[in-house]
C-alpha atoms as a PDB file:
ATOM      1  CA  UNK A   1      36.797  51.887 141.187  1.00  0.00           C
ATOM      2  CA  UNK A   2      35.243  51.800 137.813  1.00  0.00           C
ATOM      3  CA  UNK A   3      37.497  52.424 134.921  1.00  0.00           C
ATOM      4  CA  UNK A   4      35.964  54.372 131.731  1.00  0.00           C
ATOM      5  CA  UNK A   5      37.456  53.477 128.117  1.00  0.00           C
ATOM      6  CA  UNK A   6      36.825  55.884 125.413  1.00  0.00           C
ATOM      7  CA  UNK A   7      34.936  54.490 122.828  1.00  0.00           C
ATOM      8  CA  UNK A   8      37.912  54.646 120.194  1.00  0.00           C
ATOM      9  CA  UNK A   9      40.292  52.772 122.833  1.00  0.00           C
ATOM     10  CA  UNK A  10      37.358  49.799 122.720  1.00  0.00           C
ATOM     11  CA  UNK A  11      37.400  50.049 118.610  1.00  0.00           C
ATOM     12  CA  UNK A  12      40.867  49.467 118.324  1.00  0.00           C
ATOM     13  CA  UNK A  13      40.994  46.722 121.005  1.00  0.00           C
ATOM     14  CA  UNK A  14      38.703  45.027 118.785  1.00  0.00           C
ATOM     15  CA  UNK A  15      40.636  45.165 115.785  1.00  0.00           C
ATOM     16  CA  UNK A  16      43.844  44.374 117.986  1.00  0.00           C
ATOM     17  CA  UNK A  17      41.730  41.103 118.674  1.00  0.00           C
ATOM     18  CA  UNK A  18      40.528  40.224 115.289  1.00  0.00           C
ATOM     19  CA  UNK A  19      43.861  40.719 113.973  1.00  0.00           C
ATOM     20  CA  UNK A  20      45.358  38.372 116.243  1.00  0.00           C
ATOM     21  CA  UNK A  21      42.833  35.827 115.629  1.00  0.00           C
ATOM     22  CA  UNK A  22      43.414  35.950 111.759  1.00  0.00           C
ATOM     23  CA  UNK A  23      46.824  35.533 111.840  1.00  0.00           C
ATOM     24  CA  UNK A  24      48.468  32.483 109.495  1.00  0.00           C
ATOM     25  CA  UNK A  25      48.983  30.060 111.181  1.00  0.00           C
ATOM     26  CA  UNK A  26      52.575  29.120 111.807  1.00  0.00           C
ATOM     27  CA  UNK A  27      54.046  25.944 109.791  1.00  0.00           C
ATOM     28  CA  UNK A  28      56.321  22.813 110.904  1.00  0.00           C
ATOM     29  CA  UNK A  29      58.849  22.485 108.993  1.00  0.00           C
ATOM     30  CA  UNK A  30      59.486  18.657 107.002  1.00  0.00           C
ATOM     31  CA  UNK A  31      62.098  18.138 108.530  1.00  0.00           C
ATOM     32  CA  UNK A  32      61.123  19.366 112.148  1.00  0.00           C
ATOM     33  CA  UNK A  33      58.538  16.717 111.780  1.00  0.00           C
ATOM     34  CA  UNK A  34      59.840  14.191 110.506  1.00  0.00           C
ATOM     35  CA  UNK A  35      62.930  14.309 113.689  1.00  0.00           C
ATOM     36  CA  UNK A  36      60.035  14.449 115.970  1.00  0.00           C
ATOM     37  CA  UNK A  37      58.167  11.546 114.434  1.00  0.00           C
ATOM     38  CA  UNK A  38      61.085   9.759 114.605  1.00  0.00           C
ATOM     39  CA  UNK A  39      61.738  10.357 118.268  1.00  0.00           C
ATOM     40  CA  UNK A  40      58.441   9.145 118.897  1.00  0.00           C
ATOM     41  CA  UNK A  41      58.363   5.754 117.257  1.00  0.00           C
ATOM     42  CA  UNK A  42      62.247   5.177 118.752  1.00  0.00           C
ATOM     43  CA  UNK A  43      60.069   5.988 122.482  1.00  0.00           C
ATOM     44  CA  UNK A  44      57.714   3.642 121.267  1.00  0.00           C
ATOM     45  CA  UNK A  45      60.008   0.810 120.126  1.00  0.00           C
ATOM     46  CA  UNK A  46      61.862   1.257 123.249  1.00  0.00           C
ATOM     47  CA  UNK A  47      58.647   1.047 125.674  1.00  0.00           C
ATOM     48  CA  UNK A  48      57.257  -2.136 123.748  1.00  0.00           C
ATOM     49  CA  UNK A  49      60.428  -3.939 123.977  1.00  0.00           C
ATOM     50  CA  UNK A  50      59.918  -3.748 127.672  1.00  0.00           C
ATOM     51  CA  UNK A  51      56.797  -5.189 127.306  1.00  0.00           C
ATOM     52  CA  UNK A  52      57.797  -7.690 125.659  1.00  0.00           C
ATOM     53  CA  UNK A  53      60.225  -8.640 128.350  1.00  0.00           C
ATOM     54  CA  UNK A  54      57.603  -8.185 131.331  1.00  0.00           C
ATOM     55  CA  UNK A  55      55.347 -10.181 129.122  1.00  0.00           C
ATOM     56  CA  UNK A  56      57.646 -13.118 129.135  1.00  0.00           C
ATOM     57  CA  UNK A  57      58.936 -12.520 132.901  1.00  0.00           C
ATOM     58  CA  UNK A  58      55.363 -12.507 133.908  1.00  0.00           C
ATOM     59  CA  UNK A  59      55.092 -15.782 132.347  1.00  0.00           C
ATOM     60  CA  UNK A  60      57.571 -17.439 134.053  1.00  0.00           C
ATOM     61  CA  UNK A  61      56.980 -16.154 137.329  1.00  0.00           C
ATOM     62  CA  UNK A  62      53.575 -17.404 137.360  1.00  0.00           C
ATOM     63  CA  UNK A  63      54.617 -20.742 135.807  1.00  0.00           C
ATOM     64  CA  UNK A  64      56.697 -21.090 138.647  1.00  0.00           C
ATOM     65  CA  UNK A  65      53.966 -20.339 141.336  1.00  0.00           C
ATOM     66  CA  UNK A  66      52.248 -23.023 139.781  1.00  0.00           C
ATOM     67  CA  UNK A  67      54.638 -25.595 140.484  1.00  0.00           C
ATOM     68  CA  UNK A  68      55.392 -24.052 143.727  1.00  0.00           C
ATOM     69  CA  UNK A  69      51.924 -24.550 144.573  1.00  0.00           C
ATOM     70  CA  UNK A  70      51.393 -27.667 143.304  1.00  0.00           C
ATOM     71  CA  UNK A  71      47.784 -27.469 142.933  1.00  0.00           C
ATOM     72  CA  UNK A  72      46.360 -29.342 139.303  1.00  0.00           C
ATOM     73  CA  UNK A  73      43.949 -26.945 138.729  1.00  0.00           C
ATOM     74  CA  UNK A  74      46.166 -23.755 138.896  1.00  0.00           C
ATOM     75  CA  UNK A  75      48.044 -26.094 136.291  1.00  0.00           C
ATOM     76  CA  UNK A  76      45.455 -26.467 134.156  1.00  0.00           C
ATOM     77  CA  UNK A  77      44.396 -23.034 134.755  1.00  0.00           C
ATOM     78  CA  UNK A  78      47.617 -21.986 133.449  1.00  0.00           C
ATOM     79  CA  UNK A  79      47.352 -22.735 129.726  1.00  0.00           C
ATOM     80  CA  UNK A  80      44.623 -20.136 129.035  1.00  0.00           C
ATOM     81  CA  UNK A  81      46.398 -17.395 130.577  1.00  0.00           C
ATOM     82  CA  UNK A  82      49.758 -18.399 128.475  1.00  0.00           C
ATOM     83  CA  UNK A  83      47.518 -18.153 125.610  1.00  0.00           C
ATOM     84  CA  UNK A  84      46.636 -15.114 126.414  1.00  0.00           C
ATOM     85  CA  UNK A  85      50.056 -13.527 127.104  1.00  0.00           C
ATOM     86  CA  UNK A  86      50.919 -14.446 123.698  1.00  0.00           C
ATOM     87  CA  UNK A  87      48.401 -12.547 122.068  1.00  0.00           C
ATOM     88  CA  UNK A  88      49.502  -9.716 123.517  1.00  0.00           C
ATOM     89  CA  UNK A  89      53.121 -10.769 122.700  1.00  0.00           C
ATOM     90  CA  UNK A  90      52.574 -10.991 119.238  1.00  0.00           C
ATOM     91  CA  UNK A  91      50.623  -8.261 118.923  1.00  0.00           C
ATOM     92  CA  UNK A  92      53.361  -5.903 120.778  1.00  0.00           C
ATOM     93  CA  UNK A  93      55.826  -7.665 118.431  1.00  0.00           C
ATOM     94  CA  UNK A  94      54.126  -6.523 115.426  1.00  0.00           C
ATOM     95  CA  UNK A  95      54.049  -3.386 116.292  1.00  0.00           C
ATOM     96  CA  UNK A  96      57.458  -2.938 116.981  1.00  0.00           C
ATOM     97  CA  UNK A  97      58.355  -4.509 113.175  1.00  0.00           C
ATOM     98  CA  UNK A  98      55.517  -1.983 112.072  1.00  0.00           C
ATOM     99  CA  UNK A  99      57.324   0.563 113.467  1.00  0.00           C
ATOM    100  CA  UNK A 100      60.919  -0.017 112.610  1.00  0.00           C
ATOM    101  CA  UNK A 101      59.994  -0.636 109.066  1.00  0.00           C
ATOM    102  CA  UNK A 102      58.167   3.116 108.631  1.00  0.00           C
ATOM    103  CA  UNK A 103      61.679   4.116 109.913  1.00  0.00           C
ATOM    104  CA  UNK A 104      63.308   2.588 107.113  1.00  0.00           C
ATOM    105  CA  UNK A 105      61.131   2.915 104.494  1.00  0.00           C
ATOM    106  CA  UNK A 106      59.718   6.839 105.110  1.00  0.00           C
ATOM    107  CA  UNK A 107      62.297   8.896 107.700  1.00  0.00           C
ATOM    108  CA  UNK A 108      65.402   7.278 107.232  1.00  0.00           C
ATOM    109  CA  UNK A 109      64.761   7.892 103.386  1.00  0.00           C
ATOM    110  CA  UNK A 110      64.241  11.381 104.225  1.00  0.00           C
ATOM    111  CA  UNK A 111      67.987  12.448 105.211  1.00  0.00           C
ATOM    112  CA  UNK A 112      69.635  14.639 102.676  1.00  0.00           C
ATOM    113  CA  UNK A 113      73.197  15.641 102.245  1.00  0.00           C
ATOM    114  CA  UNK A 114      72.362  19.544 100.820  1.00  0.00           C
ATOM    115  CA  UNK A 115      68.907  19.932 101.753  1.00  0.00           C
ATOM    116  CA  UNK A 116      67.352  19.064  98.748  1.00  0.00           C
ATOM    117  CA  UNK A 117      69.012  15.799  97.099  1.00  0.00           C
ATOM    118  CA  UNK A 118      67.555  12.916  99.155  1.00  0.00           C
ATOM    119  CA  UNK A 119      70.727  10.188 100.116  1.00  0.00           C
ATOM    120  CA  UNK A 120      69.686   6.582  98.216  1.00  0.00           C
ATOM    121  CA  UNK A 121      68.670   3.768 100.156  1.00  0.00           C
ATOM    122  CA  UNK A 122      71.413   1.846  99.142  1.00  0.00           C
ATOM    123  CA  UNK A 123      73.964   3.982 101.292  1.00  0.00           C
ATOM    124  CA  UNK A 124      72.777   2.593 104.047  1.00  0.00           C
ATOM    125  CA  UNK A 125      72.354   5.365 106.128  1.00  0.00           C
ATOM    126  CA  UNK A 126      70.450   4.710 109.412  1.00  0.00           C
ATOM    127  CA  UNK A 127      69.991   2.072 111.655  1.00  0.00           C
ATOM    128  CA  UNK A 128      67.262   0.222 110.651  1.00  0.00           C
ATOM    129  CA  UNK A 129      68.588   0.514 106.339  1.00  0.00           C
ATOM    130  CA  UNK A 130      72.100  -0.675 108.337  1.00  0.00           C
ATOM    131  CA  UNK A 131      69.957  -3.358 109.719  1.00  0.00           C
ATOM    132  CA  UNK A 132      67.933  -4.444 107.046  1.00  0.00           C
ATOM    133  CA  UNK A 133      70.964  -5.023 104.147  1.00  0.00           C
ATOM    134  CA  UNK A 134      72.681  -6.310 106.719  1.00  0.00           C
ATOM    135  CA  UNK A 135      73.557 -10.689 106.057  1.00  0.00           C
ATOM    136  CA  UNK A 136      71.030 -12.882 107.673  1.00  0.00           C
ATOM    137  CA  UNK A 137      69.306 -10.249 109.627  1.00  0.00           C
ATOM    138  CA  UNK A 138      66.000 -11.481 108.258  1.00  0.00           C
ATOM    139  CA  UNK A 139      66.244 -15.328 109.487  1.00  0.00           C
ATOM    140  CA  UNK A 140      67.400 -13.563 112.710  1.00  0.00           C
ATOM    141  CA  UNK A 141      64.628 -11.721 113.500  1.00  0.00           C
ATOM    142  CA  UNK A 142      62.064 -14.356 112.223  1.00  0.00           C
ATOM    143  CA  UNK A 143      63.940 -16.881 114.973  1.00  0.00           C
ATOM    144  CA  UNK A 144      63.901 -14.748 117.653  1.00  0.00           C
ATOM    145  CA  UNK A 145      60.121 -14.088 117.366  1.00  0.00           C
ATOM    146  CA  UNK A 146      59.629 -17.425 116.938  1.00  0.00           C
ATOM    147  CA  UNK A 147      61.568 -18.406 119.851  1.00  0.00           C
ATOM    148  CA  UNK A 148      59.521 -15.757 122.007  1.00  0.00           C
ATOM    149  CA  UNK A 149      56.486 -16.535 121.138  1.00  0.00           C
ATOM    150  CA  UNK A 150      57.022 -20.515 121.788  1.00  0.00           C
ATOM    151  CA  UNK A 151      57.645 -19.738 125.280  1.00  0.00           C
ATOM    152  CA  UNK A 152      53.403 -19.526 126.140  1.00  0.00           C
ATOM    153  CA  UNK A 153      52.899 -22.777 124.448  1.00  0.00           C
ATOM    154  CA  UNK A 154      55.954 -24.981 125.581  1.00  0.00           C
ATOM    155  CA  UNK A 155      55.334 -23.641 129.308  1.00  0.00           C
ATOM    156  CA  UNK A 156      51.654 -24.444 128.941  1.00  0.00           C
ATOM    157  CA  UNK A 157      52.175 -27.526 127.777  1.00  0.00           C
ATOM    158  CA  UNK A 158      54.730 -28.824 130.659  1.00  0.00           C
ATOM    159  CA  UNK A 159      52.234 -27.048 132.869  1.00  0.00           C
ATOM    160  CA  UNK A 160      49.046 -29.176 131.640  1.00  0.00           C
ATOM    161  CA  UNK A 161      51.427 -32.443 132.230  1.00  0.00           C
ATOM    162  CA  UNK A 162      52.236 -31.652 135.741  1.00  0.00           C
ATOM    163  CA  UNK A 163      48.368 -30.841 136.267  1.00  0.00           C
ATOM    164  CA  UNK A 164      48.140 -34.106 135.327  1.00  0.00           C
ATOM    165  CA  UNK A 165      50.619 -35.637 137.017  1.00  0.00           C
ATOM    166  CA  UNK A 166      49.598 -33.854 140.506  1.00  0.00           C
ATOM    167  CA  UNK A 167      45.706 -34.724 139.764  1.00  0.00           C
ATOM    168  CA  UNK A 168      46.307 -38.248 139.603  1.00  0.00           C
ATOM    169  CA  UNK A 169      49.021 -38.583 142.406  1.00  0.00           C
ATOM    170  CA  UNK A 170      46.716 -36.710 144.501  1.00  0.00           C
ATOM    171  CA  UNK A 171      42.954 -37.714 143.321  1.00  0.00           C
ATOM    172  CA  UNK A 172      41.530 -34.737 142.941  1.00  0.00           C
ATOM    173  CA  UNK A 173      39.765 -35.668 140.678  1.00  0.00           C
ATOM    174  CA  UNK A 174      39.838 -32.732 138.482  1.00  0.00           C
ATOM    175  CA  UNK A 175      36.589 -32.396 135.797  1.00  0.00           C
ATOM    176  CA  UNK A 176      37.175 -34.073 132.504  1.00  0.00           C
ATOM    177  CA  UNK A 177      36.160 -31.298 130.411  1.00  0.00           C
ATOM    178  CA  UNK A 178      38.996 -29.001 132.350  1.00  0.00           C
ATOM    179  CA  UNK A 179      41.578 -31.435 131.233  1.00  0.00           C
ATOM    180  CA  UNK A 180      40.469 -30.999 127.616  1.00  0.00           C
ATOM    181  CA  UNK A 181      39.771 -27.741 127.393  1.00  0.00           C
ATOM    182  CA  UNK A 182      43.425 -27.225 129.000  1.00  0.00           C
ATOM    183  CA  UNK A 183      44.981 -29.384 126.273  1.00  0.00           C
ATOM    184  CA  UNK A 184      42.896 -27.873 123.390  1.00  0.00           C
ATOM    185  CA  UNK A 185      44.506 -24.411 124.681  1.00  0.00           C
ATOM    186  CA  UNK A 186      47.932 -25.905 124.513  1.00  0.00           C
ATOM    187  CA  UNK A 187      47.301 -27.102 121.246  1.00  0.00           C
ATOM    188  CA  UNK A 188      45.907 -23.583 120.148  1.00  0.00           C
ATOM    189  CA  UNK A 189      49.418 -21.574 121.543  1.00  0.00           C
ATOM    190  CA  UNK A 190      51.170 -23.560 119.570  1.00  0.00           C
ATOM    191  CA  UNK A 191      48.902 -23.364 116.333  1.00  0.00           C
ATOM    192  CA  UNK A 192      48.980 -19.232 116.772  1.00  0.00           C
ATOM    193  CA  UNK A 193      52.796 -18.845 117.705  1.00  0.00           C
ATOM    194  CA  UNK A 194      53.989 -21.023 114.398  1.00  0.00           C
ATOM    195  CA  UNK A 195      51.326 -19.433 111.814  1.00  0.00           C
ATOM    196  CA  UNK A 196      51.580 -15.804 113.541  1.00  0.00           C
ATOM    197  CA  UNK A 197      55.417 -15.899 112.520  1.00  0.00           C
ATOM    198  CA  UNK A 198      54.735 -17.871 109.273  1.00  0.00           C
ATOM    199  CA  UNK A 199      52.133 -15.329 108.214  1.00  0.00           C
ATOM    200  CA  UNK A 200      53.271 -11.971 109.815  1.00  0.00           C
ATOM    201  CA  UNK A 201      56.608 -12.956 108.710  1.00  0.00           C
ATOM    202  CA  UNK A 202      57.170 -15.665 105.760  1.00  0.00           C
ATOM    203  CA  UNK A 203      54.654 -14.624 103.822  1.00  0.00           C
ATOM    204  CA  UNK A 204      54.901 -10.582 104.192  1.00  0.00           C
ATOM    205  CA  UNK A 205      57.781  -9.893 102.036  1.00  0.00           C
ATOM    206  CA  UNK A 206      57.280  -6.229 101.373  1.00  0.00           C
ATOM    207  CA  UNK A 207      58.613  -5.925 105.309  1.00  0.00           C
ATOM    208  CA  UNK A 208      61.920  -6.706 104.000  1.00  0.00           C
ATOM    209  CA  UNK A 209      61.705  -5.370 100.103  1.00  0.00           C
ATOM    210  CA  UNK A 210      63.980  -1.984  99.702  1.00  0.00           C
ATOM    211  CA  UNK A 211      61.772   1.031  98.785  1.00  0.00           C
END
């Protein structure tokens, strides 16, 4: 069945149309936005804090497979992927202090008492302002990224001893140049885990500097 419209039904359909499609748009309110943003990054601080466990689980689990094993090259294998599992450590761990300082320094600075009058910094209000005038929380969180973040290289290095340990008790004559390499990976982990912290952390002093 075919249905006729009368011209001036089509007209006004039109304009129905291009009315609709020049609305204004509709607005987010500040502080609509600024809630959600800060839901997000508290999602995201949450989720990369995980990682950062299953980062470090992973690395234990595997460096006990490799002494389960006992094979030397799995031992000397192990260094590279420590080093590696750092990286992505540190970089998670940045994130996370990138994160939790935007907090402080640009939502947390946006809760008002009457809507308009923004409450000072020095109140404290929020977590992460609670956190950062808090006594000693600075040395805290430099030593407990430091303390992560030695985990690769210590484990690597104990790891590289038994490979060599197990390649001599068993002659198996692992390569030279697979022992080095190994050890010049150790020695890398532990270069990158002390200057990550000492320049991410030492020498970035804005991090902890009130706005």
């Amino acid at each position: 069945m075919t249905y006729y419209y009368p011209p001036s039904a089509r007209t006004n359909h039109r304009k129905r149309r291009t009315a609709q499609d020049n609305a204004s748009p509709k607005y987010i309110k500040r502080s609509d936005f600024v809630l959600a943003e800060y839901n997000t990054l508290r999602t995201e601080i949450l989720q990369r804090i995980s990682t950062r466990y299953q980062l470090i689980s992973i690395t234990l689990t595997v460096f006990g497979a490799v002494f389960a094993i006992g094979n030397p090259y799995l031992a000397m294998l192990y260094p590279v992927l420590a080093f590696v599992l750092l990286f992505f450590y540190s970089t998670n761990s940045d994130s996370i202090q990138d994160a939790t300082n935007y907090i402080r320094s640009h939502i947390e600075t946006e809760v008002t008492e009457d809507g308009k009058k923004r409450v000072p910094t020095t109140s404290q209000l929020g977590w992460y302002t609670y956190k950062f005038f808090e006594k000693k929380e600075k040395n805290r969180i430099i030593a407990s990224l430091l303390a992560g973040r030695l985990v690769f290289p210590i484990s690597g290095l104990i790891a590289w001893v038994v490979g060599n340990t197990l390649n001599t008790a068993k002659s198996t004559n692992v390569p030279p140049i697979i022992i080095t390499y190994s050890l010049v990976t150790v020695i890398l982990s532990f270069i990158v885990a002390l200057l990550w912290s000492l320049f991410r952390n030492f020498s970035r002093d804005e991090i902890f500097k009130p706005k």
